[in-house]
N, C-alpha and C. Protein backbone atom coordinates (compact mmCIF):
# COMPACT_ATOMS: atom_id res chain seq x y z
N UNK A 1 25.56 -107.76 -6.87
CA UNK A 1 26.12 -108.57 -5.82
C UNK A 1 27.48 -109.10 -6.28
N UNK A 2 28.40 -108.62 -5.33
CA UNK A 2 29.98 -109.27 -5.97
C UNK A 2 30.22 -111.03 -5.22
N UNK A 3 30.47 -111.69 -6.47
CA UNK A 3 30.53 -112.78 -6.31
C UNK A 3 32.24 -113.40 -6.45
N UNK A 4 32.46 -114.27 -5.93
CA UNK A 4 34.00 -114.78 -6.33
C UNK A 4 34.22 -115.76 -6.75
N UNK A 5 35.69 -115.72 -7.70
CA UNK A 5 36.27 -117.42 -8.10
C UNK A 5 37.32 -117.14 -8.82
N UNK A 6 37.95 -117.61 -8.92
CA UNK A 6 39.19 -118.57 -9.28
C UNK A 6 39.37 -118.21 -10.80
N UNK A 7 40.80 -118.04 -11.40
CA UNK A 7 40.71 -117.69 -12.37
C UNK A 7 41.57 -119.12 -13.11
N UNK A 8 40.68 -119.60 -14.55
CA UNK A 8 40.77 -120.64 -14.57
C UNK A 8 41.39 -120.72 -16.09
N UNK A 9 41.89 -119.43 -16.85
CA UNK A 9 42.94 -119.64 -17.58
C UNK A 9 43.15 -117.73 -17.93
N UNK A 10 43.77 -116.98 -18.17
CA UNK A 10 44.08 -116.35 -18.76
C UNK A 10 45.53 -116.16 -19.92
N UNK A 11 44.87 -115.30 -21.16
CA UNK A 11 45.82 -115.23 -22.41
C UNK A 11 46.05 -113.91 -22.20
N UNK A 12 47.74 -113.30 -22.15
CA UNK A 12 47.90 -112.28 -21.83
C UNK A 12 47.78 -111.60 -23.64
N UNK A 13 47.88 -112.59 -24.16
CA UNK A 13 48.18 -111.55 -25.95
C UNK A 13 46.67 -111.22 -26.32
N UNK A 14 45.60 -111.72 -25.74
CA UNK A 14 44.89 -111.60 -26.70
C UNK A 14 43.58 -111.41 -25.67
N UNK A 15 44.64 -110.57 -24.10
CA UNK A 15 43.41 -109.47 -23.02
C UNK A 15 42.56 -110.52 -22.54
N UNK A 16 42.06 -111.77 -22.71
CA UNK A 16 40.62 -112.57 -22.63
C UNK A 16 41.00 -113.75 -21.43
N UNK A 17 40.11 -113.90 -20.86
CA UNK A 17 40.07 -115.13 -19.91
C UNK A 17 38.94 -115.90 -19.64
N UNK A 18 39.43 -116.78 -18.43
CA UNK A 18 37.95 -117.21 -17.96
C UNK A 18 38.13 -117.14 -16.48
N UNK A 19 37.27 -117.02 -15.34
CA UNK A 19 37.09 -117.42 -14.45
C UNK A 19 36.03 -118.39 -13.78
N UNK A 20 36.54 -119.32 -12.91
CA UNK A 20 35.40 -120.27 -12.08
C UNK A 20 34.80 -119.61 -11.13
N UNK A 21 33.47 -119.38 -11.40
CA UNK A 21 32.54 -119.13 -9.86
C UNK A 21 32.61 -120.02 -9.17
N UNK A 22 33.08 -119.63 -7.50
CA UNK A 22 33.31 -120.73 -6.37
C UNK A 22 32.02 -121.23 -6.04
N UNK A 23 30.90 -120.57 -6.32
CA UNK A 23 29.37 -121.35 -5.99
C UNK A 23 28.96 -122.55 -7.09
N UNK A 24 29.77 -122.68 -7.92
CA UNK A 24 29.55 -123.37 -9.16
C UNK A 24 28.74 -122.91 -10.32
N UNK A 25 28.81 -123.74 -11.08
CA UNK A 25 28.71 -123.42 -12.50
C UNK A 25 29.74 -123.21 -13.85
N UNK A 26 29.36 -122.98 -14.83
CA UNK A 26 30.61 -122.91 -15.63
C UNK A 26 31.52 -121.68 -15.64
N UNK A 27 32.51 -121.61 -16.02
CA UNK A 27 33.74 -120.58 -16.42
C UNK A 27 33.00 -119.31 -17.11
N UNK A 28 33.29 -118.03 -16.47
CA UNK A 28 32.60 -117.10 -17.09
C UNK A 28 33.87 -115.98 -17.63
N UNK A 29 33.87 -115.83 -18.61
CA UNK A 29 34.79 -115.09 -19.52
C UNK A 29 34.84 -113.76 -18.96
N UNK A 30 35.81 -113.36 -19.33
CA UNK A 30 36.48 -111.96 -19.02
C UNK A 30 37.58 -110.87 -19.99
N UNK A 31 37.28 -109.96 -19.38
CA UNK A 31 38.70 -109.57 -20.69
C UNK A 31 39.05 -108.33 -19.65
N UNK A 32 40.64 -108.19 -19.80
CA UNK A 32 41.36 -107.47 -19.35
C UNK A 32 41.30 -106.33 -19.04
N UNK A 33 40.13 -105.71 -20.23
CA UNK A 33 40.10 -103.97 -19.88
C UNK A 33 38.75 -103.78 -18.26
N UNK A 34 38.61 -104.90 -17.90
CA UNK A 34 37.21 -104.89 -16.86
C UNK A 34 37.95 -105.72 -16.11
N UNK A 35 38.94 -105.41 -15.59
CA UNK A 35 40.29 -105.56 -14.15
C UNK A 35 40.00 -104.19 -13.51
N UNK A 36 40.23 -104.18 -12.34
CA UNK A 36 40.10 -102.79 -11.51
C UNK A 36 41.41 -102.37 -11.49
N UNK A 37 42.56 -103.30 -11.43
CA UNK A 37 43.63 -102.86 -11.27
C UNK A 37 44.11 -103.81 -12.38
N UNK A 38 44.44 -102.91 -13.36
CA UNK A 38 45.31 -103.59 -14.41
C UNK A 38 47.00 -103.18 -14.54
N UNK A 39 47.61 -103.44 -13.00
CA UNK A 39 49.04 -103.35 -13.07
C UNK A 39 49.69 -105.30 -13.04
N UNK A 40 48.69 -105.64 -12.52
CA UNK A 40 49.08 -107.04 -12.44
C UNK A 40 48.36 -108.12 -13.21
N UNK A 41 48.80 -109.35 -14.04
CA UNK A 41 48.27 -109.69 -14.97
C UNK A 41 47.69 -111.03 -14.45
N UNK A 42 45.94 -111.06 -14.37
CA UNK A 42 45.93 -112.48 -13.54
C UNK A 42 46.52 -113.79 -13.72
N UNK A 43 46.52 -114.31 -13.08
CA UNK A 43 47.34 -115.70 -13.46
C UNK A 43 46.75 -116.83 -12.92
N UNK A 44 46.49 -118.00 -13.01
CA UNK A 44 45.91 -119.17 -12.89
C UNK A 44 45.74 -119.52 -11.74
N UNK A 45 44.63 -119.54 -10.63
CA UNK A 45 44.38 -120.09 -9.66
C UNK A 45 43.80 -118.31 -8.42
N UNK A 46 44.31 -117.17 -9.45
CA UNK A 46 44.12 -116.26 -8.27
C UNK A 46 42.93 -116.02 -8.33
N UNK A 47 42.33 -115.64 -7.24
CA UNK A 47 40.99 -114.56 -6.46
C UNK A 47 40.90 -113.81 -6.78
N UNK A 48 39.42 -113.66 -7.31
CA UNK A 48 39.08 -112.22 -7.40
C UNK A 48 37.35 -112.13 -7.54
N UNK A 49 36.58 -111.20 -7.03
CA UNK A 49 35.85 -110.60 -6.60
C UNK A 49 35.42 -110.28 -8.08
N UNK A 50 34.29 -110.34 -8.44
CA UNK A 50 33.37 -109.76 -9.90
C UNK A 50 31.83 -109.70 -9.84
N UNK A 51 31.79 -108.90 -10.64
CA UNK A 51 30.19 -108.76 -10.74
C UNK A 51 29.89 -109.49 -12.35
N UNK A 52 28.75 -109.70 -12.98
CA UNK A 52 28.34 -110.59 -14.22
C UNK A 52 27.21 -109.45 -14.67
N UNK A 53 27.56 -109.57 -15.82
CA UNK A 53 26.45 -108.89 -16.98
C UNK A 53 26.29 -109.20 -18.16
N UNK A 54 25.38 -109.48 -19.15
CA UNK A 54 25.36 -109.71 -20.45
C UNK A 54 25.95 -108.50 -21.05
N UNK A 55 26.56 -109.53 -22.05
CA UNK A 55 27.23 -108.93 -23.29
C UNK A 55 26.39 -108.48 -24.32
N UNK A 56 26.73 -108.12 -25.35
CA UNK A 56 26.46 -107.46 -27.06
C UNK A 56 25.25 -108.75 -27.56
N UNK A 57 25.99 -110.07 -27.47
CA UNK A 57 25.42 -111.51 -27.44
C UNK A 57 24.60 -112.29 -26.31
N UNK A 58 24.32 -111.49 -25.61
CA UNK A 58 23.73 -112.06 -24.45
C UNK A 58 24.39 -113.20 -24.04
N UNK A 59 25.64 -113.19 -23.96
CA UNK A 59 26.24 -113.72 -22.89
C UNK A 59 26.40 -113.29 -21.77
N UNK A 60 26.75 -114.18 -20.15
CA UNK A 60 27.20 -113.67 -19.26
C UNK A 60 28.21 -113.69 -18.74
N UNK A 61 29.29 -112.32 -18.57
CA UNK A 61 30.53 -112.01 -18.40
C UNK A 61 30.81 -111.71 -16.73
N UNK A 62 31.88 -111.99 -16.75
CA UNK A 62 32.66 -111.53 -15.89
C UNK A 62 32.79 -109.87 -15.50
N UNK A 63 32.65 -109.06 -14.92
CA UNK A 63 33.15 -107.49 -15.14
C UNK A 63 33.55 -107.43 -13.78
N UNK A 64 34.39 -106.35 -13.86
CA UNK A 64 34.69 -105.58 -12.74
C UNK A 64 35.36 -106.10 -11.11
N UNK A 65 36.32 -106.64 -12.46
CA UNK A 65 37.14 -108.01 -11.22
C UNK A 65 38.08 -107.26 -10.14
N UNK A 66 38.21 -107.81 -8.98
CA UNK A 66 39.11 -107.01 -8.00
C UNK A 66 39.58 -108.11 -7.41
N UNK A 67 40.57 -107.96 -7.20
CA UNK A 67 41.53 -109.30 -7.06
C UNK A 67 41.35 -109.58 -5.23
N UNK A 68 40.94 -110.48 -4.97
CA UNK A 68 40.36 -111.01 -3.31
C UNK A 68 41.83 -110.88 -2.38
């Protein structure tokens, strides 16, 4: 289920971010190579569309962002 929110910091040197789910909850991390379109570099406050999956660590990530 693609869910959306707000991107609530990205570091362009070091690929990694976070985004806010608009339903709430905390900031769910991301990294650059799991952009659908990686010509444009997100930037603070934009939309975008993602799906969530655990990581290596069983964390839950951000993937497969498409910018709203």
């Amino acid at each position: 289920m693609t869910q959306h929110g707000k991107v609530s910091h990205y570091n362009d040197t070091t690929g990694t971010g976070f985004i806010a789910p608009e339903k709430g909850g905390g900031p769910l991390p991301f990294r650059w190579a799991d952009l659908q379109d990686k010509a444009q570099l997100p930037k603070q406050n934009d939309r975008y569309g993602y799906d969530t999956q655990s990581d290596h660590d069983g964390e839950i990530c951000a993937v497969d962002l498409k910018k709203a």
